[in-house]
C-alpha atoms as a PDB file:
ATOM      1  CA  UNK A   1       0.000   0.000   0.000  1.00  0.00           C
ATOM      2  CA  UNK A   2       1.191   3.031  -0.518  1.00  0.00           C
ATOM      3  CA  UNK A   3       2.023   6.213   2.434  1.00  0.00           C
ATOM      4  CA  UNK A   4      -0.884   8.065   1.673  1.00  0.00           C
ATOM      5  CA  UNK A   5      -3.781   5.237   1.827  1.00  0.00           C
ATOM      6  CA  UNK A   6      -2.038   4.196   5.070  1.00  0.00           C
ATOM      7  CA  UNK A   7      -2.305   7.698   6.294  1.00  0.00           C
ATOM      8  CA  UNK A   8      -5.684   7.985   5.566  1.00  0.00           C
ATOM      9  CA  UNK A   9      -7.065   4.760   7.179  1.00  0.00           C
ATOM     10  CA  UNK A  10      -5.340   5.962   9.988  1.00  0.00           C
ATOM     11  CA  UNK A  11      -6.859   9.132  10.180  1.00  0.00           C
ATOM     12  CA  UNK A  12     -10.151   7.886   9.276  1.00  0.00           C
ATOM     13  CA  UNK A  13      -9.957   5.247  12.015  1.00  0.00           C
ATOM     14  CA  UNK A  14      -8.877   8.152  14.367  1.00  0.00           C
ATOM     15  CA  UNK A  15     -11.879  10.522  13.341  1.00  0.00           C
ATOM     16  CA  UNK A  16     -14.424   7.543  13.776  1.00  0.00           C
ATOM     17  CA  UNK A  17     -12.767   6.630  17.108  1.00  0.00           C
ATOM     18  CA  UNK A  18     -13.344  10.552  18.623  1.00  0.00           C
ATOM     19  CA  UNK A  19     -16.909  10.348  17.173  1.00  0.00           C
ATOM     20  CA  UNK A  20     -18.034   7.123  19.112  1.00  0.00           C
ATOM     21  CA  UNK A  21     -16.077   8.795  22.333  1.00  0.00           C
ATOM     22  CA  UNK A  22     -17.651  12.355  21.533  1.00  0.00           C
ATOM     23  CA  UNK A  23     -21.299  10.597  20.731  1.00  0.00           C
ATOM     24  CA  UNK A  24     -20.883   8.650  23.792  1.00  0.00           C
ATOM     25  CA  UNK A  25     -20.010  11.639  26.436  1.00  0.00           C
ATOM     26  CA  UNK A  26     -22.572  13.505  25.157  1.00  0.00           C
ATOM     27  CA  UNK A  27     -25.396  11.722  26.394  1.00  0.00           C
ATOM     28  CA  UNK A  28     -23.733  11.639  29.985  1.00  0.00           C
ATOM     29  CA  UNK A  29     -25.263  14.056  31.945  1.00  0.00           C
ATOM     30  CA  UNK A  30     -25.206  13.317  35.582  1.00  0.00           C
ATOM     31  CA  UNK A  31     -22.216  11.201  37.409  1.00  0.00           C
ATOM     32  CA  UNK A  32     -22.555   9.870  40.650  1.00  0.00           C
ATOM     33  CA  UNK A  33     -20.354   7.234  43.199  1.00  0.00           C
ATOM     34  CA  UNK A  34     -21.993   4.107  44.619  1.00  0.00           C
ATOM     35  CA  UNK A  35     -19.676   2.278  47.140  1.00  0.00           C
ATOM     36  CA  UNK A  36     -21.302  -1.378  48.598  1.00  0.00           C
ATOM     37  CA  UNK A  37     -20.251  -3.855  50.804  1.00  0.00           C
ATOM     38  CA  UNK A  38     -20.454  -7.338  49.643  1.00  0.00           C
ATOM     39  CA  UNK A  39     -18.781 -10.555  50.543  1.00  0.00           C
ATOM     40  CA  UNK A  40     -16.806  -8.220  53.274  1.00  0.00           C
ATOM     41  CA  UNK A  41     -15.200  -6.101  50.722  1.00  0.00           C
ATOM     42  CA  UNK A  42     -16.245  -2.126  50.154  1.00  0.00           C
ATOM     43  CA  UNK A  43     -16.229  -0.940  46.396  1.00  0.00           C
ATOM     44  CA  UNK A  44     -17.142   1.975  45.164  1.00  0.00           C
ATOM     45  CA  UNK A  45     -17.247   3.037  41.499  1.00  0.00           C
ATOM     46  CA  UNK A  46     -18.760   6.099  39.290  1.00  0.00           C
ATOM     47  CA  UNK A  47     -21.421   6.012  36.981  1.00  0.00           C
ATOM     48  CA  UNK A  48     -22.709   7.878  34.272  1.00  0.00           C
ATOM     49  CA  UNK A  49     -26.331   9.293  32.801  1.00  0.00           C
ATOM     50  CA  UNK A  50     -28.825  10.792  31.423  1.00  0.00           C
ATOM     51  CA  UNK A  51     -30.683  10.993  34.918  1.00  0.00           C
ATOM     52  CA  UNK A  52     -29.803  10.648  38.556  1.00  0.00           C
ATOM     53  CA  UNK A  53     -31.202   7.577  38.590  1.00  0.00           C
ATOM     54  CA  UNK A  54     -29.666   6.298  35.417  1.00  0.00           C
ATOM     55  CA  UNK A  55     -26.225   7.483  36.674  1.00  0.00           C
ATOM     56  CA  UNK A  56     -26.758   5.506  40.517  1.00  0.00           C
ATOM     57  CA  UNK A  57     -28.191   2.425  38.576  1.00  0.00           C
ATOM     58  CA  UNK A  58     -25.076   2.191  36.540  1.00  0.00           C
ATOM     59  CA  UNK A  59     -21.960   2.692  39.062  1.00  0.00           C
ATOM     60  CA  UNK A  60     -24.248   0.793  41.089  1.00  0.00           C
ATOM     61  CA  UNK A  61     -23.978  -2.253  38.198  1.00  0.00           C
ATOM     62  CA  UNK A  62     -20.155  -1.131  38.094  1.00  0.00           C
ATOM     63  CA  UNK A  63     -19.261  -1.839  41.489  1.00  0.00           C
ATOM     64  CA  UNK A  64     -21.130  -5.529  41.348  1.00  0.00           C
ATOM     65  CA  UNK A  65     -19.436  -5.826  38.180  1.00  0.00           C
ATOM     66  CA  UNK A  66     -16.131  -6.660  39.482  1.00  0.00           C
ATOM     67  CA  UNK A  67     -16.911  -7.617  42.839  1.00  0.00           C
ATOM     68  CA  UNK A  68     -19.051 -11.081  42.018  1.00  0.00           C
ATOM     69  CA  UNK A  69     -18.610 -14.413  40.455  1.00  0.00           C
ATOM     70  CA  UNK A  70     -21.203 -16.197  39.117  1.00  0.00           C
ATOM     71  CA  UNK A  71     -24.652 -15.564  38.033  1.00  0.00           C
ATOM     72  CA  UNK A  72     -26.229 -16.060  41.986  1.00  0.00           C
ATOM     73  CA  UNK A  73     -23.566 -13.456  43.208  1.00  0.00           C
ATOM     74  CA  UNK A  74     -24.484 -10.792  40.605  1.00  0.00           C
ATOM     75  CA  UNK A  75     -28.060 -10.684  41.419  1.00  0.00           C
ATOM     76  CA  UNK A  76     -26.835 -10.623  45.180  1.00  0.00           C
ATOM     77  CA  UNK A  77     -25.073  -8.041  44.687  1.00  0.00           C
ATOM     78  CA  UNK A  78     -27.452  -6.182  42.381  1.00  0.00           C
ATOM     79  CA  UNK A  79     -30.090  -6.240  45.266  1.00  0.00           C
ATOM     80  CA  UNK A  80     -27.589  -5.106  48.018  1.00  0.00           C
ATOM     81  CA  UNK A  81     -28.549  -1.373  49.139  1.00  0.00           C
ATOM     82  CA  UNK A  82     -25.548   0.551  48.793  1.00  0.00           C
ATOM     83  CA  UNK A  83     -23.335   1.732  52.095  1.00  0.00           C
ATOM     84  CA  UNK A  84     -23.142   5.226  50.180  1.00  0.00           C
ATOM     85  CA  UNK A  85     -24.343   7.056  46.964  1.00  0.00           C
ATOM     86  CA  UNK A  86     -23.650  10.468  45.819  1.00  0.00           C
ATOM     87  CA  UNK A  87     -24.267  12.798  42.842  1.00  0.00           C
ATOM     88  CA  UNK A  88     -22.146  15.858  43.168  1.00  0.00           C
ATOM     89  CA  UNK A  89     -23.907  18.659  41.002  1.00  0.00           C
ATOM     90  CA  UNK A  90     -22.049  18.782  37.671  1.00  0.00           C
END
């Protein structure tokens, strides 16, 4: 191939890459930290949202995420209420 296809795949790749970050941001309103105790260990992760609520359910989902093995654990820790949650105004 020669230099100046190369260049432009990569700078087509590039532009598509900001758009799906840029598109993806966008929607992201609201952020807010969920920390939950399960199986003795406190995690606490951020999530992101349109809404409040859509921002707690998903760091909520982020801190079960990688805190749980196994189907029966997930939905454990799904239903656990969390220790804290916050949603510092933007």
């Amino acid at each position: 191939m020669r230099p100046l296809v190369i260049g432009a795949i990569v700078v087509a790749g590039l532009a598509f890459m900001g758009v799906v970050v840029w598109g993806t941001l966008q929607g992201a309103e609201v952020e807010c930290e969920v920390c939950l105790v399960f199986d003795g260990e406190e995690v606490c992760r951020l999530g992101r949202g349109e809404s409040e609520v859509d921002a707690l359910a998903a760091a909520h989902s982020s801190a079960c995420g990688g805190n749980t093995s196994g189907m029966a654990e997930s939905i454990a820790c799904v239903n656990r209420i969390p220790e804290r949650s916050s949603c510092p105004a933007n």
